[in-house]
N, C-alpha and C. Protein backbone atom coordinates (compact mmCIF):
# COMPACT_ATOMS: atom_id res chain seq x y z
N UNK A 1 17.28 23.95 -19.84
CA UNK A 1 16.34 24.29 -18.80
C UNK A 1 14.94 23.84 -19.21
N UNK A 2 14.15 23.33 -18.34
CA UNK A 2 12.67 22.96 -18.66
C UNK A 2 11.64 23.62 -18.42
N UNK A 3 10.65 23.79 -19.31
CA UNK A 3 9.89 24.39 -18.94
C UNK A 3 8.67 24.25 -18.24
N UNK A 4 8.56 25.27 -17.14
CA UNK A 4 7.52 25.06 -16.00
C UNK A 4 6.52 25.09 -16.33
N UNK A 5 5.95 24.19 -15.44
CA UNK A 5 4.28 23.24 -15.74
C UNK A 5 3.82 24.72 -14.59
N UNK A 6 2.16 24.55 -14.84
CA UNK A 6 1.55 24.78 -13.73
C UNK A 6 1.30 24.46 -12.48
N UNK A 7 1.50 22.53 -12.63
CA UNK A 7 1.75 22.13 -11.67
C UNK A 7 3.01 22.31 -10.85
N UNK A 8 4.07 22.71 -11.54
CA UNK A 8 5.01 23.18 -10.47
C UNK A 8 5.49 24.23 -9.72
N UNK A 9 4.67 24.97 -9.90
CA UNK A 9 4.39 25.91 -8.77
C UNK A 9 2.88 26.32 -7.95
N UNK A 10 2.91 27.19 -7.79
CA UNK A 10 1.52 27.55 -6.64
C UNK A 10 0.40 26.78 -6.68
N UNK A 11 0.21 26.12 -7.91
CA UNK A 11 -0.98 24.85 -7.46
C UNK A 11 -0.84 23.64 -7.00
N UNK A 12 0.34 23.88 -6.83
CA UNK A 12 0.89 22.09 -5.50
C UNK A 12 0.12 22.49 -4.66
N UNK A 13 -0.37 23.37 -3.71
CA UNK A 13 -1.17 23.04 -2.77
C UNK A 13 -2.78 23.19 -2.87
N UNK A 14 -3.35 23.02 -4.35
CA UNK A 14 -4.25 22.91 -4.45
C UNK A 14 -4.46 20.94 -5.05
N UNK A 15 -3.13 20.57 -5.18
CA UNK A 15 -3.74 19.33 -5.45
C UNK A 15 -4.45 18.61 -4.83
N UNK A 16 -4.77 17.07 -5.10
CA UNK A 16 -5.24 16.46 -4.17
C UNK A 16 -4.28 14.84 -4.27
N UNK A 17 -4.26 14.37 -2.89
CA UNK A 17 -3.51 13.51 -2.65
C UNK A 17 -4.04 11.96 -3.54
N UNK A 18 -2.42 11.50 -3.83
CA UNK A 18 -2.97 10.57 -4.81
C UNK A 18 -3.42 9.23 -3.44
N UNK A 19 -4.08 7.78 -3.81
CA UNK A 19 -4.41 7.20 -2.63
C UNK A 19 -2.91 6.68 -2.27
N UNK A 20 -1.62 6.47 -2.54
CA UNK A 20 -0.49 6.19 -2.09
C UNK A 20 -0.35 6.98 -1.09
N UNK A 21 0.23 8.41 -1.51
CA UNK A 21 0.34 9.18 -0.29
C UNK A 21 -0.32 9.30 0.94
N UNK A 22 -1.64 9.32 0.79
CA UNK A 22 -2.53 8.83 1.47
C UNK A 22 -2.50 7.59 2.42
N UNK A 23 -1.55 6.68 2.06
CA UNK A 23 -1.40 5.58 2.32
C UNK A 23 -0.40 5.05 3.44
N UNK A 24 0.92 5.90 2.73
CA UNK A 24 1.93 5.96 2.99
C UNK A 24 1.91 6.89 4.65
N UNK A 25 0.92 7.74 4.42
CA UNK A 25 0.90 8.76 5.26
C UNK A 25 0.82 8.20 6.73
N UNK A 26 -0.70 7.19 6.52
CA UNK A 26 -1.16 6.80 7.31
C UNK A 26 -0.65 5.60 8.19
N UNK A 27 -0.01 4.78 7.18
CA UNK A 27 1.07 3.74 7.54
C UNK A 27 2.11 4.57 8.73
N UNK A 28 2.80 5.88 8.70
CA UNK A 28 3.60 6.14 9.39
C UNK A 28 3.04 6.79 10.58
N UNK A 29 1.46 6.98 10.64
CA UNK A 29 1.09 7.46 11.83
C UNK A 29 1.00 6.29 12.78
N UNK A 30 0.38 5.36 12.16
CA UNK A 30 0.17 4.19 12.31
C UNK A 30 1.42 3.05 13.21
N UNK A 31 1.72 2.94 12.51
CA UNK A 31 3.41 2.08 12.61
C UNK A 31 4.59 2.82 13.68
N UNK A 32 5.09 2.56 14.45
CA UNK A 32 6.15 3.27 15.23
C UNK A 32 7.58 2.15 14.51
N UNK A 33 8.06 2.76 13.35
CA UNK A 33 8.98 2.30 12.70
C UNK A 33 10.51 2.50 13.51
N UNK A 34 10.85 3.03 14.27
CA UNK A 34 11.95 3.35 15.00
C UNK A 34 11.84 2.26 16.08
N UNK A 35 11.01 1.36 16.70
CA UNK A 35 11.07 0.55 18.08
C UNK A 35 10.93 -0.82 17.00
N UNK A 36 10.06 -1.09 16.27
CA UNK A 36 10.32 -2.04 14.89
C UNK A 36 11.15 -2.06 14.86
N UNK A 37 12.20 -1.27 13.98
CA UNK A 37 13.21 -1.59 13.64
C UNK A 37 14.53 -2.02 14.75
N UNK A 38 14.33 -1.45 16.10
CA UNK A 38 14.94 -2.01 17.57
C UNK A 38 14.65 -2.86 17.58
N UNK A 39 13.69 -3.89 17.56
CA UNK A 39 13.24 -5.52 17.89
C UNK A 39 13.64 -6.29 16.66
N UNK A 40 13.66 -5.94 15.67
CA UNK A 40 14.66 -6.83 14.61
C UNK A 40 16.13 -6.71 14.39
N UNK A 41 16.55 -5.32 14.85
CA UNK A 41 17.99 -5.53 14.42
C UNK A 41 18.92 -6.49 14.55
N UNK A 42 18.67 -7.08 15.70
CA UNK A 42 19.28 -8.21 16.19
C UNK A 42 19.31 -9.48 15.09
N UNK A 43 18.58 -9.99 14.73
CA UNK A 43 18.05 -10.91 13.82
C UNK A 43 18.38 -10.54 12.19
N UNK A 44 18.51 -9.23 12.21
CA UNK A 44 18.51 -8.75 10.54
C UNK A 44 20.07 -8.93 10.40
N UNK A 45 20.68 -9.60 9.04
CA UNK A 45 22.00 -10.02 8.73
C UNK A 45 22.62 -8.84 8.39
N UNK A 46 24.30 -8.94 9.15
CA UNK A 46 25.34 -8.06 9.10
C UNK A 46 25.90 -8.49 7.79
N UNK A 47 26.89 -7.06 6.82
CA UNK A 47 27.44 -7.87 5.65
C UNK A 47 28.59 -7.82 6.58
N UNK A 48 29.02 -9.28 5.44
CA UNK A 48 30.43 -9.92 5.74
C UNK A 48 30.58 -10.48 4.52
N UNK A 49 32.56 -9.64 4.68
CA UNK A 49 32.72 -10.03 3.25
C UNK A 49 32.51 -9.47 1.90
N UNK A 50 32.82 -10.07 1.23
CA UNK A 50 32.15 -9.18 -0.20
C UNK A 50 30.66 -9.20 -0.35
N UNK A 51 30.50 -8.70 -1.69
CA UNK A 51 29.42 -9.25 -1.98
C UNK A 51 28.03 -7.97 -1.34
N UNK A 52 26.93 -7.95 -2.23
CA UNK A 52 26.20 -7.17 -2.38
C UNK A 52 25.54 -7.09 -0.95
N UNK A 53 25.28 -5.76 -0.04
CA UNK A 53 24.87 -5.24 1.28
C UNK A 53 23.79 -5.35 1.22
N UNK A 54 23.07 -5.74 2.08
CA UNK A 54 21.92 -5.92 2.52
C UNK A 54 20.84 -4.51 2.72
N UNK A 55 19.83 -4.51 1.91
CA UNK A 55 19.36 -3.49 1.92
C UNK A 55 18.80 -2.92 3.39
N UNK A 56 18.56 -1.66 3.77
CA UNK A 56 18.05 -1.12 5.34
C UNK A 56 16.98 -1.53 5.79
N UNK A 57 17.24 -1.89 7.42
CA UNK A 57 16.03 -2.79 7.83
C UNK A 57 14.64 -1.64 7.64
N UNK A 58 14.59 -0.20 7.89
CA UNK A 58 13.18 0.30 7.56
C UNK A 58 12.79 0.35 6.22
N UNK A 59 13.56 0.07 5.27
CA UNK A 59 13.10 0.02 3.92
C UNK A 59 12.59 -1.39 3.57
N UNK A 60 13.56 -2.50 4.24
CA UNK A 60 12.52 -3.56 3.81
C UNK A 60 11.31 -3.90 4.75
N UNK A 61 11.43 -3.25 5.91
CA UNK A 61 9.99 -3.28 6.46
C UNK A 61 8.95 -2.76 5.90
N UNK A 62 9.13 -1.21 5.59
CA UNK A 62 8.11 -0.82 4.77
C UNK A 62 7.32 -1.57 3.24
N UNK A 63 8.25 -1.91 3.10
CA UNK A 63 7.88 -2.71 1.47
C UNK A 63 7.33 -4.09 2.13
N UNK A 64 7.86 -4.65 3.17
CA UNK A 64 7.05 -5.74 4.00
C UNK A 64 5.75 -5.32 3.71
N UNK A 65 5.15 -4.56 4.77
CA UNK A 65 3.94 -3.76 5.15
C UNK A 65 2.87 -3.40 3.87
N UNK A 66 4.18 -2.78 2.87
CA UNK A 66 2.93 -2.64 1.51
C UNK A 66 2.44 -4.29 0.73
N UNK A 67 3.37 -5.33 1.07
CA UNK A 67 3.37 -6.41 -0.23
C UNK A 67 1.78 -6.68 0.88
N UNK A 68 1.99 -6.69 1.79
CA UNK A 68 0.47 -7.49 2.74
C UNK A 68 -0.52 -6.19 3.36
């Protein structure tokens, strides 16, 4: 068993947000990722076959969005 930080309890809501979260946050107010991801599905590759699956179209959008 490990032992508990301070940070893991009752002062989580005194932290403050790191600028990712922050980031991340705002990206999803921002972005309507559910109608995105409707206008590409079409275009985004089905697996066939063996061979390693294609990772989820909102995950590589998002990582789209952060590289630019």
């Amino acid at each position: 068993m490990r032992q508990q930080s301070l940070a893991d309890g009752s002062f989580e809501k005194y932290r403050k947000k790191t600028r990712k979260e922050v980031l991340l946050e705002e990206m999803d107010q921002i972005i309507a990722w559910q109608e995105l991801t409707e206008i590409i599905k079409p275009f985004y590759p089905e697996p066939k076959g063996a061979g390693r699956r294609p990772k989820g179209i909102e995950r590589m959008q998002r990582i789209h969005f952060l590289q630019h």
